[in-house]
PDB file of N, CA and C in Angstrom:
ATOM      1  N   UNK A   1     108.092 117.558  58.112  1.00  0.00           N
ATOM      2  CA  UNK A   1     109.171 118.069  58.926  1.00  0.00           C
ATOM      3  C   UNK A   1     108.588 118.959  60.027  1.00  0.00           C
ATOM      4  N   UNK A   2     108.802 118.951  61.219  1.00  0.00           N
ATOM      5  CA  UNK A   2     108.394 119.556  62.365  1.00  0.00           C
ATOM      6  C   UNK A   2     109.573 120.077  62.813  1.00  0.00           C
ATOM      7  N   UNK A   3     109.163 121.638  62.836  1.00  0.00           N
ATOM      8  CA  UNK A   3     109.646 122.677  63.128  1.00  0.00           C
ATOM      9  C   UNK A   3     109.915 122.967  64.797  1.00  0.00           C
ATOM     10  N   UNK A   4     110.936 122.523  65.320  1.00  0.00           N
ATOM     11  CA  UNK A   4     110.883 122.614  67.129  1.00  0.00           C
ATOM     12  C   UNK A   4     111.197 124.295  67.049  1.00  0.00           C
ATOM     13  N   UNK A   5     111.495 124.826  68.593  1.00  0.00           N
ATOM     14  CA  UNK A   5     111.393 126.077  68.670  1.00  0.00           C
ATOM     15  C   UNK A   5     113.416 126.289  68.490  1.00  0.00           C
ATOM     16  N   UNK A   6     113.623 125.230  68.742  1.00  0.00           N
ATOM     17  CA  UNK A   6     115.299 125.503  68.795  1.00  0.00           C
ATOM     18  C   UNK A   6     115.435 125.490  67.308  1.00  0.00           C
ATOM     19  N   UNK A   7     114.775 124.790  66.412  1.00  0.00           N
ATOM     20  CA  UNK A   7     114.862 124.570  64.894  1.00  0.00           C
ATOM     21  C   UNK A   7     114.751 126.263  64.380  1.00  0.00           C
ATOM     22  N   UNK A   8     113.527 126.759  64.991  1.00  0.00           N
ATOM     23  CA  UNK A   8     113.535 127.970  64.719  1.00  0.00           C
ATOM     24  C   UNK A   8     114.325 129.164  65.063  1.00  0.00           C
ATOM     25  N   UNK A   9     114.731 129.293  65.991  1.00  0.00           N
ATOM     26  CA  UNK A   9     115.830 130.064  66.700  1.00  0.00           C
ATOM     27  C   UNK A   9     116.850 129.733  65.636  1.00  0.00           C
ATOM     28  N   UNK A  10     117.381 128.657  65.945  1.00  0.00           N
ATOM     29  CA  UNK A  10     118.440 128.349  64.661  1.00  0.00           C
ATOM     30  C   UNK A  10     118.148 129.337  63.084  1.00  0.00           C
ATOM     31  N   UNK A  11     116.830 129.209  62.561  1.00  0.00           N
ATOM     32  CA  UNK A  11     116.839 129.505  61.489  1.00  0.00           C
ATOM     33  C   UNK A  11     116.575 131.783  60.919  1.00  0.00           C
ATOM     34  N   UNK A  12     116.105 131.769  62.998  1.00  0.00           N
ATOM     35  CA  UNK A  12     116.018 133.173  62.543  1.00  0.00           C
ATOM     36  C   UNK A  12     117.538 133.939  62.776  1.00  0.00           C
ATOM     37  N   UNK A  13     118.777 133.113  63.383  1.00  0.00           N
ATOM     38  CA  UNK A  13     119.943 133.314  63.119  1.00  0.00           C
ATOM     39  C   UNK A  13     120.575 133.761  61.838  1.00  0.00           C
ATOM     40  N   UNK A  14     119.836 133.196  60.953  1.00  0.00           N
ATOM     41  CA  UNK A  14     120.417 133.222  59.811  1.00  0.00           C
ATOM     42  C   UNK A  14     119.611 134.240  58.763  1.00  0.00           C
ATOM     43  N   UNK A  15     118.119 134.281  59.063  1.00  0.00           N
ATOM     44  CA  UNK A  15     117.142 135.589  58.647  1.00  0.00           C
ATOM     45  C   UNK A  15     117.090 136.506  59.281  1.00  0.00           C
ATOM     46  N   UNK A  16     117.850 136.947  60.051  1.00  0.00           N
ATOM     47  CA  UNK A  16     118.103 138.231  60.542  1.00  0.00           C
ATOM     48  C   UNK A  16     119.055 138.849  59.490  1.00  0.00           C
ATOM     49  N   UNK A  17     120.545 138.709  59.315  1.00  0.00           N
ATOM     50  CA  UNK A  17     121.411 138.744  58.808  1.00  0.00           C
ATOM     51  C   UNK A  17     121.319 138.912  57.315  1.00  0.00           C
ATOM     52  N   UNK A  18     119.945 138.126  56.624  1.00  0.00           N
ATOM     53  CA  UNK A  18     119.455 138.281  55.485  1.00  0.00           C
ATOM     54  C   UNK A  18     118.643 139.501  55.024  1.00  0.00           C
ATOM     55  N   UNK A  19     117.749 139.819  56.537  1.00  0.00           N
ATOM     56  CA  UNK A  19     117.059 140.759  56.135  1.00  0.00           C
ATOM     57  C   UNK A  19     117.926 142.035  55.682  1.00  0.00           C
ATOM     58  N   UNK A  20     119.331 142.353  56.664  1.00  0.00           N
ATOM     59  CA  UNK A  20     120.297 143.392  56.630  1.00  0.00           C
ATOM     60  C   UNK A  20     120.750 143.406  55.343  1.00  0.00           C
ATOM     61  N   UNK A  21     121.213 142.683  55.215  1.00  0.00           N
ATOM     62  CA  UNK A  21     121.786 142.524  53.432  1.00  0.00           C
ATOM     63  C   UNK A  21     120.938 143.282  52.504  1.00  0.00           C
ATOM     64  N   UNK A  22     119.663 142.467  52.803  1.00  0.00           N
ATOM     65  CA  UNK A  22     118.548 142.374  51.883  1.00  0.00           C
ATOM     66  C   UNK A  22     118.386 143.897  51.564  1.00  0.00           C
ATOM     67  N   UNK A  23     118.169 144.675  52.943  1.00  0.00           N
ATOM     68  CA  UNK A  23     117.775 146.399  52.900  1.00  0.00           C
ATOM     69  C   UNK A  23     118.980 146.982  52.458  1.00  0.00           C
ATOM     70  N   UNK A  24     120.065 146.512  52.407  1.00  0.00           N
ATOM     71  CA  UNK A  24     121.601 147.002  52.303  1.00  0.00           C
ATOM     72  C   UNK A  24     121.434 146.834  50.856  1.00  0.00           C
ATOM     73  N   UNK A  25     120.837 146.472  50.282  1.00  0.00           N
ATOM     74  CA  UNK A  25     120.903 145.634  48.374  1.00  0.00           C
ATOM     75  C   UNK A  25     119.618 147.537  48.181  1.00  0.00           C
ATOM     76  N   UNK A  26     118.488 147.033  48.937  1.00  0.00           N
ATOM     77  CA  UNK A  26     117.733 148.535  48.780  1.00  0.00           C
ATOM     78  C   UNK A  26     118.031 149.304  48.770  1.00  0.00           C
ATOM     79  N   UNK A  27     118.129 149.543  49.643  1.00  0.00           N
ATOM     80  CA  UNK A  27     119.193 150.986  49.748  1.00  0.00           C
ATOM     81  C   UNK A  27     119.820 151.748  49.183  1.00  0.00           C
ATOM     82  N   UNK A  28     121.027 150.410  49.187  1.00  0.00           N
ATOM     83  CA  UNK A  28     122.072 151.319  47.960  1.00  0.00           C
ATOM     84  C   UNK A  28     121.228 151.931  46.265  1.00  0.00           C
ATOM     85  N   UNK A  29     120.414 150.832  46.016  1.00  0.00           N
ATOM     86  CA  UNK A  29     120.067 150.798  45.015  1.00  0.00           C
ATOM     87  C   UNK A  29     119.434 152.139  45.055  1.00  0.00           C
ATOM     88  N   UNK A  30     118.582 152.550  45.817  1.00  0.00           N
ATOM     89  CA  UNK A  30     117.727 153.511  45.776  1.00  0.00           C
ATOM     90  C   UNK A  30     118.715 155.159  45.872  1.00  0.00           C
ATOM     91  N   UNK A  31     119.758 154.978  46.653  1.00  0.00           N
ATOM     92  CA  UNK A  31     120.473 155.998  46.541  1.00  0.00           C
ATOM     93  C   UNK A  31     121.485 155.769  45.397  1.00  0.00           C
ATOM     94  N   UNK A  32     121.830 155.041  44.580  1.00  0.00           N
ATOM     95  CA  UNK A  32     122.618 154.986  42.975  1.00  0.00           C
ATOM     96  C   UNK A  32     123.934 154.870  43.354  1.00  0.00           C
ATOM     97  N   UNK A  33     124.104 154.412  44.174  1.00  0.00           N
ATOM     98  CA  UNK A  33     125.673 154.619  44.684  1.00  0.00           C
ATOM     99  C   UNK A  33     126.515 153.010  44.939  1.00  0.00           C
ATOM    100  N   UNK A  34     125.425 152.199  43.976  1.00  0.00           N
ATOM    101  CA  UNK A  34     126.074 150.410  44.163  1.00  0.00           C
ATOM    102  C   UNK A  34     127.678 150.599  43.352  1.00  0.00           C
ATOM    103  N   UNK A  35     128.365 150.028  43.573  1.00  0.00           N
ATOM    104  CA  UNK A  35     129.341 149.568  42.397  1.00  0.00           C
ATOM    105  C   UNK A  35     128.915 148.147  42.221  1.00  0.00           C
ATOM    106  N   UNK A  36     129.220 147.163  41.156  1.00  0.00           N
ATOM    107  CA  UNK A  36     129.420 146.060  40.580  1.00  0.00           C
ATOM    108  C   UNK A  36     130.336 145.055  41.821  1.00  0.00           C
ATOM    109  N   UNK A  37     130.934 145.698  42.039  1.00  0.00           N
ATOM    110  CA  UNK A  37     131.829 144.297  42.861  1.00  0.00           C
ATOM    111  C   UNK A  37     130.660 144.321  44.618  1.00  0.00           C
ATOM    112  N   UNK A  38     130.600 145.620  45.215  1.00  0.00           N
ATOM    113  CA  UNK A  38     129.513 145.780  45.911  1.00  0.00           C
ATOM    114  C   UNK A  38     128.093 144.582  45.993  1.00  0.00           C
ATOM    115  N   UNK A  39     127.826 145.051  44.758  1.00  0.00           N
ATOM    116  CA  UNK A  39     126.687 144.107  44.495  1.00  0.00           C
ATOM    117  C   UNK A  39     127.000 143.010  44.401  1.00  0.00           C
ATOM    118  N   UNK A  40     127.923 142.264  44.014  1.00  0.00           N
ATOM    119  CA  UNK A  40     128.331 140.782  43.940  1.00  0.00           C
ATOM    120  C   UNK A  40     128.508 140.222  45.217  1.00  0.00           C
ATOM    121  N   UNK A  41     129.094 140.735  45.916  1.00  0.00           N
ATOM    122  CA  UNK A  41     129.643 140.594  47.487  1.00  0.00           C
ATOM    123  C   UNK A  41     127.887 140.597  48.450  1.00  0.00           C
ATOM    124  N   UNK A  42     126.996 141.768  48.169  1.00  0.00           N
ATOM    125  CA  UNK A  42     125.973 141.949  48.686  1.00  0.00           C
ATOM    126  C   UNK A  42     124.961 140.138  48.310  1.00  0.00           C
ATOM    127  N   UNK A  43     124.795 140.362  47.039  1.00  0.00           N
ATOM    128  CA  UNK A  43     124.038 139.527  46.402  1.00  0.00           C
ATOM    129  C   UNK A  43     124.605 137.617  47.039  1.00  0.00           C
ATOM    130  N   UNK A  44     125.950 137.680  47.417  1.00  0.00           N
ATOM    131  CA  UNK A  44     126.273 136.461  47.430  1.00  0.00           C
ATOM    132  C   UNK A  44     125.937 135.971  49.097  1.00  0.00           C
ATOM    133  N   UNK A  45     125.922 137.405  49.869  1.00  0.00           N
ATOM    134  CA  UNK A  45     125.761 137.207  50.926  1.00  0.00           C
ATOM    135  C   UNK A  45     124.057 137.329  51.559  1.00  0.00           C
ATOM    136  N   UNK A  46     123.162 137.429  50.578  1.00  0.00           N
ATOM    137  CA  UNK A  46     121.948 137.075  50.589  1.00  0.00           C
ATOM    138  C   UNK A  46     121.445 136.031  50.022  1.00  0.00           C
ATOM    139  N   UNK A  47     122.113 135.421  49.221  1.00  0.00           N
ATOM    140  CA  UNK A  47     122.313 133.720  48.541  1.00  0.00           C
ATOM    141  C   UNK A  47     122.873 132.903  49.833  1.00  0.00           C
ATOM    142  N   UNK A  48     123.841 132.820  50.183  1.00  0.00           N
ATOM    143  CA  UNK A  48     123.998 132.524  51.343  1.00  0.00           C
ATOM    144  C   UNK A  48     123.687 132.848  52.719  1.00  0.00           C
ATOM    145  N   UNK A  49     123.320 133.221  53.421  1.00  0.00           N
ATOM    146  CA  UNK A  49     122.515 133.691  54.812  1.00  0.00           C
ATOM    147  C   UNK A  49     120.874 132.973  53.824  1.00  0.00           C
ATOM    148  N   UNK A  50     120.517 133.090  52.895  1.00  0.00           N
ATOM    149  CA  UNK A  50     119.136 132.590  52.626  1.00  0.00           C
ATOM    150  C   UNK A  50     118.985 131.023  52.527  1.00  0.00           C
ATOM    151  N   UNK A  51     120.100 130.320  51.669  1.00  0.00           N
ATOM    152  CA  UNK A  51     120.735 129.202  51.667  1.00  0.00           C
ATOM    153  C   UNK A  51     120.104 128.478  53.201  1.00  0.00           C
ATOM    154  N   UNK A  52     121.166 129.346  53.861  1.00  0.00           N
ATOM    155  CA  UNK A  52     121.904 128.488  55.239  1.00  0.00           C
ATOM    156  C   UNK A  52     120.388 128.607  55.935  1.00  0.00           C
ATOM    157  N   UNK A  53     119.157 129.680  55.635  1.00  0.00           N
ATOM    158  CA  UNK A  53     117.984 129.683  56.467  1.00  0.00           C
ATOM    159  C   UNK A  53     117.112 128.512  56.122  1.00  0.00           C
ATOM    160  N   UNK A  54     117.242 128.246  54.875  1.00  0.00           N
ATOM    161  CA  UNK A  54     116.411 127.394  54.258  1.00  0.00           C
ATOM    162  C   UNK A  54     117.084 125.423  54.988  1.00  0.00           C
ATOM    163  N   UNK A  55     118.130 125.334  54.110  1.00  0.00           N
ATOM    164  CA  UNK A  55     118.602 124.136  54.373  1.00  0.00           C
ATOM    165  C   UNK A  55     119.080 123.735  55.869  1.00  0.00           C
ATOM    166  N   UNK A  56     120.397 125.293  56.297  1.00  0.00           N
ATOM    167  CA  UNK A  56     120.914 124.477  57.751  1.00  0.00           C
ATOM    168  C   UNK A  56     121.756 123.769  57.536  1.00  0.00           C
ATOM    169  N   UNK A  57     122.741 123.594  56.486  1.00  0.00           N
ATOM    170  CA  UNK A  57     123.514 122.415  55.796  1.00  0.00           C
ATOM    171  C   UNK A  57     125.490 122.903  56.980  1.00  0.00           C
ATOM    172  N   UNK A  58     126.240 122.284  57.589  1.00  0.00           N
ATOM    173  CA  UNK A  58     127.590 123.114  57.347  1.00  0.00           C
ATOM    174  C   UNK A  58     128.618 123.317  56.254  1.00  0.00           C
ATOM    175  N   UNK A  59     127.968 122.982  55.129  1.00  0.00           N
ATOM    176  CA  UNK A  59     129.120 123.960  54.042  1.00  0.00           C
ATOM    177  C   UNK A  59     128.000 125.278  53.483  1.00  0.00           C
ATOM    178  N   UNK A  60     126.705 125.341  53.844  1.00  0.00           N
ATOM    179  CA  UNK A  60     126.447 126.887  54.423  1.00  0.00           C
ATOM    180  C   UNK A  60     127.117 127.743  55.388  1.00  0.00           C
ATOM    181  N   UNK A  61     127.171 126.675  56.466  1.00  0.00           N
ATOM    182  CA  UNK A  61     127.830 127.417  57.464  1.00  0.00           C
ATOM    183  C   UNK A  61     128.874 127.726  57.716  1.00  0.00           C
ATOM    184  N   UNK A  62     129.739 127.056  56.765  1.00  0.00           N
ATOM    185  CA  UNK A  62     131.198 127.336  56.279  1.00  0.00           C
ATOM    186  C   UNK A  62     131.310 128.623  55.645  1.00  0.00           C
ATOM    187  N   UNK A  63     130.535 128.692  54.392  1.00  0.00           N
ATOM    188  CA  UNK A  63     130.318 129.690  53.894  1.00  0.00           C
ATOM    189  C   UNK A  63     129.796 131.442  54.625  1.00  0.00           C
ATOM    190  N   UNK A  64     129.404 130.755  55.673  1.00  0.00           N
ATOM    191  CA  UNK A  64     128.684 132.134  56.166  1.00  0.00           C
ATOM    192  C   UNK A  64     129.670 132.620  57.653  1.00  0.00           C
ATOM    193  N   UNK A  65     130.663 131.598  57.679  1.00  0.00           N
ATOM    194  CA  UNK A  65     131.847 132.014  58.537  1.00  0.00           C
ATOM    195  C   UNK A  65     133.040 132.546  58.617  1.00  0.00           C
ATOM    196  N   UNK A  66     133.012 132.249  56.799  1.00  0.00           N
ATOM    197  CA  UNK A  66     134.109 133.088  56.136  1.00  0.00           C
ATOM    198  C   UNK A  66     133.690 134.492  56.038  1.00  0.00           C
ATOM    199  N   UNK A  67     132.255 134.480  55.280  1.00  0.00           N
ATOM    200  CA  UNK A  67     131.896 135.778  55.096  1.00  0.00           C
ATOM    201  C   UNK A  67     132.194 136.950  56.065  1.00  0.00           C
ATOM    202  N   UNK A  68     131.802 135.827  57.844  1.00  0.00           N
ATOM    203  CA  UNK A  68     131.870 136.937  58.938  1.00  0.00           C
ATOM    204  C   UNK A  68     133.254 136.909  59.165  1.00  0.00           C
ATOM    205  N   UNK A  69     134.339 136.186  59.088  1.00  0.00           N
ATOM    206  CA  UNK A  69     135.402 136.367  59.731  1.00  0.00           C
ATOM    207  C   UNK A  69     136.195 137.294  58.165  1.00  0.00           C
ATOM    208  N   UNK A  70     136.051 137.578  57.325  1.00  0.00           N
ATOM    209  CA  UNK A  70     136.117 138.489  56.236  1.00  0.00           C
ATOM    210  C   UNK A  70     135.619 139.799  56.967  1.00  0.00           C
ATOM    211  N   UNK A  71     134.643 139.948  57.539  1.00  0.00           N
ATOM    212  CA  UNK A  71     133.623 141.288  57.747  1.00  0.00           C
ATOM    213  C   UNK A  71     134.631 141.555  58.684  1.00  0.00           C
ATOM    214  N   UNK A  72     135.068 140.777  59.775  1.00  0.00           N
ATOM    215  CA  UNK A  72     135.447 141.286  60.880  1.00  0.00           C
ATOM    216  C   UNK A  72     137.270 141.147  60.955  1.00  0.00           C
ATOM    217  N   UNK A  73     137.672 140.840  59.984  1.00  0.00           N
ATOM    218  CA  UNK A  73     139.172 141.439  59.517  1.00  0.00           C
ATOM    219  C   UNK A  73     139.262 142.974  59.383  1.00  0.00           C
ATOM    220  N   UNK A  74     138.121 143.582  58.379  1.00  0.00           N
ATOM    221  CA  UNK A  74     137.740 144.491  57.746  1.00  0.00           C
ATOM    222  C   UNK A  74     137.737 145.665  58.398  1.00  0.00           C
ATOM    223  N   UNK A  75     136.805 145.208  59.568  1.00  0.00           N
ATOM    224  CA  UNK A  75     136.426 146.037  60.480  1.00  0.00           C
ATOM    225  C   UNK A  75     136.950 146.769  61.196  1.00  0.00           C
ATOM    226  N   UNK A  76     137.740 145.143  62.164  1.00  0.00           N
ATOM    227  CA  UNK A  76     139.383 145.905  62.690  1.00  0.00           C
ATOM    228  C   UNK A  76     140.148 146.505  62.396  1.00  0.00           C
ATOM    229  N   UNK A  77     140.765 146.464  61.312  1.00  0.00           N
ATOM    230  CA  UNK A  77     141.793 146.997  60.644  1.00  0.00           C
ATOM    231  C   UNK A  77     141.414 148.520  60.076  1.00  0.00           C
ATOM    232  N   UNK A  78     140.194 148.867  59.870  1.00  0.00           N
ATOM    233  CA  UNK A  78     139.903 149.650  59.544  1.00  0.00           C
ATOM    234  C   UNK A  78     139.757 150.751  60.786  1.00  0.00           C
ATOM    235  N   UNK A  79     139.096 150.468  61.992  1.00  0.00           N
ATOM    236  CA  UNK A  79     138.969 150.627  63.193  1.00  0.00           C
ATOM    237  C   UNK A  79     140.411 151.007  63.682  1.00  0.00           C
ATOM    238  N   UNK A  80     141.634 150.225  63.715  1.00  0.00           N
ATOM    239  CA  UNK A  80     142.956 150.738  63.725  1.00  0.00           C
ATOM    240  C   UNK A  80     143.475 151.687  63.157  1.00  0.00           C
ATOM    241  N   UNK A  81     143.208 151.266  61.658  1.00  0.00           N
ATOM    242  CA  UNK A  81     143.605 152.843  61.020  1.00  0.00           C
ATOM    243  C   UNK A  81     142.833 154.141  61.362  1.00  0.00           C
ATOM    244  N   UNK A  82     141.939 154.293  61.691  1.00  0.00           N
ATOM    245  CA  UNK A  82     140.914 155.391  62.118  1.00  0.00           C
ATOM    246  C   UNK A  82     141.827 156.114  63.490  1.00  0.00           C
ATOM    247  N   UNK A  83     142.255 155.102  64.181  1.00  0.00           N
ATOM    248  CA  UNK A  83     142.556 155.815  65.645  1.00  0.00           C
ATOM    249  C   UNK A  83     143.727 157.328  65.758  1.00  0.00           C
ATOM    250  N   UNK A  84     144.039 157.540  64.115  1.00  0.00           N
ATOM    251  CA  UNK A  84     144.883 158.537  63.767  1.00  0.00           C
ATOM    252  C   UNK A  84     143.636 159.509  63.929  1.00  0.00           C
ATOM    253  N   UNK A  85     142.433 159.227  63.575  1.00  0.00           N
ATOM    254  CA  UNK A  85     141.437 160.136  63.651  1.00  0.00           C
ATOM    255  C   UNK A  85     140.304 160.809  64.852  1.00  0.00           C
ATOM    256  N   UNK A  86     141.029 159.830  65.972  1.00  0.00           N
ATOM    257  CA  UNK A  86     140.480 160.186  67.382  1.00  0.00           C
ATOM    258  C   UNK A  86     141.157 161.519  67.837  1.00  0.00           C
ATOM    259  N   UNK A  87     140.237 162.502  68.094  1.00  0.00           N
ATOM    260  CA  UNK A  87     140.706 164.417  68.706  1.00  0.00           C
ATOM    261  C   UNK A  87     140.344 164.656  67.824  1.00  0.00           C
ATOM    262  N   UNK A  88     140.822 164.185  66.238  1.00  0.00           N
ATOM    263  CA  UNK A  88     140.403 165.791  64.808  1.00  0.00           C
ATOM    264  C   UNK A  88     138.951 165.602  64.740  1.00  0.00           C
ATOM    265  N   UNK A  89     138.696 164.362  64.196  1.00  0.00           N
ATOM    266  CA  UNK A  89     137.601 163.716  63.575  1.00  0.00           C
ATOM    267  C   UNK A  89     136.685 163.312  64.407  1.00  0.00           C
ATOM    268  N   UNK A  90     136.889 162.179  65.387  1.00  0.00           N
ATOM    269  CA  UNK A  90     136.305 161.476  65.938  1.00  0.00           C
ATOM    270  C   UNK A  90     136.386 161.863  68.068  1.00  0.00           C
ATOM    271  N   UNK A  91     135.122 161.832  68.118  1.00  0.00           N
ATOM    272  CA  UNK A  91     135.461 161.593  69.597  1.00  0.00           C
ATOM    273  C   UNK A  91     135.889 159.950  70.282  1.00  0.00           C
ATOM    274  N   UNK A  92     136.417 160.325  71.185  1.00  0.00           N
ATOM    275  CA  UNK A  92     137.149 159.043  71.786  1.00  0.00           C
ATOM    276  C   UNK A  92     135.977 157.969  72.135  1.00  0.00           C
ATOM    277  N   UNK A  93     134.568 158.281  72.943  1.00  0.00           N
ATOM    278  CA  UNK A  93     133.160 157.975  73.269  1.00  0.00           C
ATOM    279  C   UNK A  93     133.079 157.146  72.097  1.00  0.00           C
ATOM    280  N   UNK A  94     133.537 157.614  70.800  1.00  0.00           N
ATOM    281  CA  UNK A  94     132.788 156.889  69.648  1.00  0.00           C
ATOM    282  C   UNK A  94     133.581 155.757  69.536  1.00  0.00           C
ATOM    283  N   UNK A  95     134.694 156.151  69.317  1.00  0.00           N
ATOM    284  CA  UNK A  95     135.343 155.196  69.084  1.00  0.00           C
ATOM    285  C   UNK A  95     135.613 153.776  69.708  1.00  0.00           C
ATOM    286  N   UNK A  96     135.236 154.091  71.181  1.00  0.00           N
ATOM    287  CA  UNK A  96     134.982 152.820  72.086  1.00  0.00           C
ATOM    288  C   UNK A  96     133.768 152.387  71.903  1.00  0.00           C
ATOM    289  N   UNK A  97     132.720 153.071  71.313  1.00  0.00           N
ATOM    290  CA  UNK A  97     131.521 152.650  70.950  1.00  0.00           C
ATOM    291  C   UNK A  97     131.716 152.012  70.090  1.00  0.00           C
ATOM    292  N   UNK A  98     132.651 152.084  68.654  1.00  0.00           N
ATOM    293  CA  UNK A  98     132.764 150.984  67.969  1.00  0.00           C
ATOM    294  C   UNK A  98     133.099 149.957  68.688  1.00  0.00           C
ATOM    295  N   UNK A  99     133.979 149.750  68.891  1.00  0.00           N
ATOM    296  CA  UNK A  99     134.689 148.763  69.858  1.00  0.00           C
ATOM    297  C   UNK A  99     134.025 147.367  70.504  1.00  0.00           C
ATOM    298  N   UNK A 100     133.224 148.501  70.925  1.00  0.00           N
ATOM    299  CA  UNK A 100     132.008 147.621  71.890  1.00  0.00           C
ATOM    300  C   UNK A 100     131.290 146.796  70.902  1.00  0.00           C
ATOM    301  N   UNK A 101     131.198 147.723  69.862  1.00  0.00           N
ATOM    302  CA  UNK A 101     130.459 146.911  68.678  1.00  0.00           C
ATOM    303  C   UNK A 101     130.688 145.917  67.817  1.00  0.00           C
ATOM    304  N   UNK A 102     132.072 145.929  67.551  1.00  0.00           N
ATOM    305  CA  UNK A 102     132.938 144.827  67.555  1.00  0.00           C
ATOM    306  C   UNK A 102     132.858 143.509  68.478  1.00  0.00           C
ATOM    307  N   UNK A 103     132.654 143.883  70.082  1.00  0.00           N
ATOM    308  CA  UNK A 103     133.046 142.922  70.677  1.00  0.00           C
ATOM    309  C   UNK A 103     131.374 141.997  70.326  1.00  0.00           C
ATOM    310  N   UNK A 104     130.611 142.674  70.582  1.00  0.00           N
ATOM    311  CA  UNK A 104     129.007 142.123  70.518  1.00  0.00           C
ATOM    312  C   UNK A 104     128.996 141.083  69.039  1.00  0.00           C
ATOM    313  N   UNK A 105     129.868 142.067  68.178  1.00  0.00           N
ATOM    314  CA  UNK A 105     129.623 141.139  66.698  1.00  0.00           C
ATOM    315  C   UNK A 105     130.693 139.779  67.165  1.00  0.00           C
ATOM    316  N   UNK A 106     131.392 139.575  67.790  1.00  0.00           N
ATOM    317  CA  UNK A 106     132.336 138.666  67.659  1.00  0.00           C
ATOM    318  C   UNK A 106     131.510 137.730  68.875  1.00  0.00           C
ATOM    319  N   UNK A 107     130.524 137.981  69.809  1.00  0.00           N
ATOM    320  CA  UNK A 107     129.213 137.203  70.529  1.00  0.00           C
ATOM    321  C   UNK A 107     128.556 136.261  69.649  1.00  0.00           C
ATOM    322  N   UNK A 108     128.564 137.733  68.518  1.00  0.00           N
ATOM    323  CA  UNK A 108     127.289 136.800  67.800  1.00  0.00           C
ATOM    324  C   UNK A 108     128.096 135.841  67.263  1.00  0.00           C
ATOM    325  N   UNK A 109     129.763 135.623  66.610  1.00  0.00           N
ATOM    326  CA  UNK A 109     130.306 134.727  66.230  1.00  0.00           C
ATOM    327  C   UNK A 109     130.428 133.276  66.900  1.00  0.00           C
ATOM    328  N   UNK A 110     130.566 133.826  68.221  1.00  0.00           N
ATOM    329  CA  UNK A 110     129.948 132.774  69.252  1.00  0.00           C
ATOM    330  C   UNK A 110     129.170 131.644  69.112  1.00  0.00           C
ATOM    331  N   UNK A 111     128.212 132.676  68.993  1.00  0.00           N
ATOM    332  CA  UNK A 111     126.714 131.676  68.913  1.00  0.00           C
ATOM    333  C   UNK A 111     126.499 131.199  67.725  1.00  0.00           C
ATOM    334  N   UNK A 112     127.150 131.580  66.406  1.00  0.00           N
ATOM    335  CA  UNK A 112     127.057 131.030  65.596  1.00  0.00           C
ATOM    336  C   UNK A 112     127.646 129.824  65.043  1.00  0.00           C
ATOM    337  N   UNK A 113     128.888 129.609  66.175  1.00  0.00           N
ATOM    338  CA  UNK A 113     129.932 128.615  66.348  1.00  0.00           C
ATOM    339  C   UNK A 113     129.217 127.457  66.423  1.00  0.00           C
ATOM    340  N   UNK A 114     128.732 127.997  68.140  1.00  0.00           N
ATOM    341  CA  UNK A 114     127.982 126.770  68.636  1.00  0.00           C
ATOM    342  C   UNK A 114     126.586 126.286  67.807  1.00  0.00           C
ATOM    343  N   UNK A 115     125.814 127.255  67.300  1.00  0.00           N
ATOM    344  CA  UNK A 115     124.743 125.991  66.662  1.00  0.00           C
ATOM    345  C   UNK A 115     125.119 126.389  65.392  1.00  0.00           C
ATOM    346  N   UNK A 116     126.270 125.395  64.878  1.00  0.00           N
ATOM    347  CA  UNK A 116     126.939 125.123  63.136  1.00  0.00           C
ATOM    348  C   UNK A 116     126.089 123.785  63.482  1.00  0.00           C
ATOM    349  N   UNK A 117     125.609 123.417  62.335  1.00  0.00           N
ATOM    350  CA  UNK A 117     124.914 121.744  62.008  1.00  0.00           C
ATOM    351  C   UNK A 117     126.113 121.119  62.858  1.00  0.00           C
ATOM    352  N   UNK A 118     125.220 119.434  62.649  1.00  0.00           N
ATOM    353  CA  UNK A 118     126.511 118.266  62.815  1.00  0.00           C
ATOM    354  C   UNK A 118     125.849 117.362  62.421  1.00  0.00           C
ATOM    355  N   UNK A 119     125.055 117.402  61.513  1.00  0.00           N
ATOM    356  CA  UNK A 119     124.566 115.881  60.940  1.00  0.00           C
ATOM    357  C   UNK A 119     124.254 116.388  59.273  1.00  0.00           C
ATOM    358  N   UNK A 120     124.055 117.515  58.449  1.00  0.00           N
ATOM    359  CA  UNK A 120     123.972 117.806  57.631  1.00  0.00           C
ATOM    360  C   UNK A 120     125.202 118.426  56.789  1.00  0.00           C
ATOM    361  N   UNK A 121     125.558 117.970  55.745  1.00  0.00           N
ATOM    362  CA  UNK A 121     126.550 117.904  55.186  1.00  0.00           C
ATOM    363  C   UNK A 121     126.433 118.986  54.007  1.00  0.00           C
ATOM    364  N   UNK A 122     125.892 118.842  53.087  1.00  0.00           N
ATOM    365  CA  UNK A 122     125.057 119.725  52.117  1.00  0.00           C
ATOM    366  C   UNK A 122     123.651 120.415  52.722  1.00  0.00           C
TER     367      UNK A 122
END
């Protein structure tokens, strides 16, 4: 199997995202503060993002689109409820800084759209 450079790009899409998890699984661990459902959610999403690096299949990529469009329900909504907390808590600067951060993550949804497989099934 020969590895093109787009093959690779493709695959560090998906090992980036792994590595985060991966230190996110450390981390917690090291500071004692995992719960059980935490870890299941963590663990499944380093099974998958590792999956999808290895094979490239789209019912990986199915899988790893739910995960993000899950993350980014989450996010928002959470991000909404917060805006009670812009003046006490939060400066306004930040809060558009999330925002922004949001919009960049929903880029990367983008690009993850466009290179989903189309010839690999499993």
């Amino acid at each position: 199997m020969v590895l093109t450079r787009r093959k690779i790009l493709k695959r560090l899409l998906y090992i980036i995202p792994l590595l985060f998890f991966t230190f996110g699984i450390v981390s917690e661990f090291q500071l004692g503060i995992i719960d059980i459902i935490e870890l299941f959610v963590l663990v499944f999403a380093v099974l998958a993002f590792l999956y999808q690096a290895i094979r490239n299949s789209f019912v990986g990529w199915m899988i790893i689109m739910t995960l993000y469009f899950i993350y980014l329900v989450i996010w928002v909504s959470e991000l909404i409820k917060s805006y009670d907390l812009v003046g006490a808590k939060y400066d306004f600067n930040i809060y558009i800084t999330w925002w922004s951060l949001v919009v960049a993550y929903l880029g990367v949804g983008v690009v993850y759209f466009f290179q989903r497989p189309k010839n690999r099934i499993l």
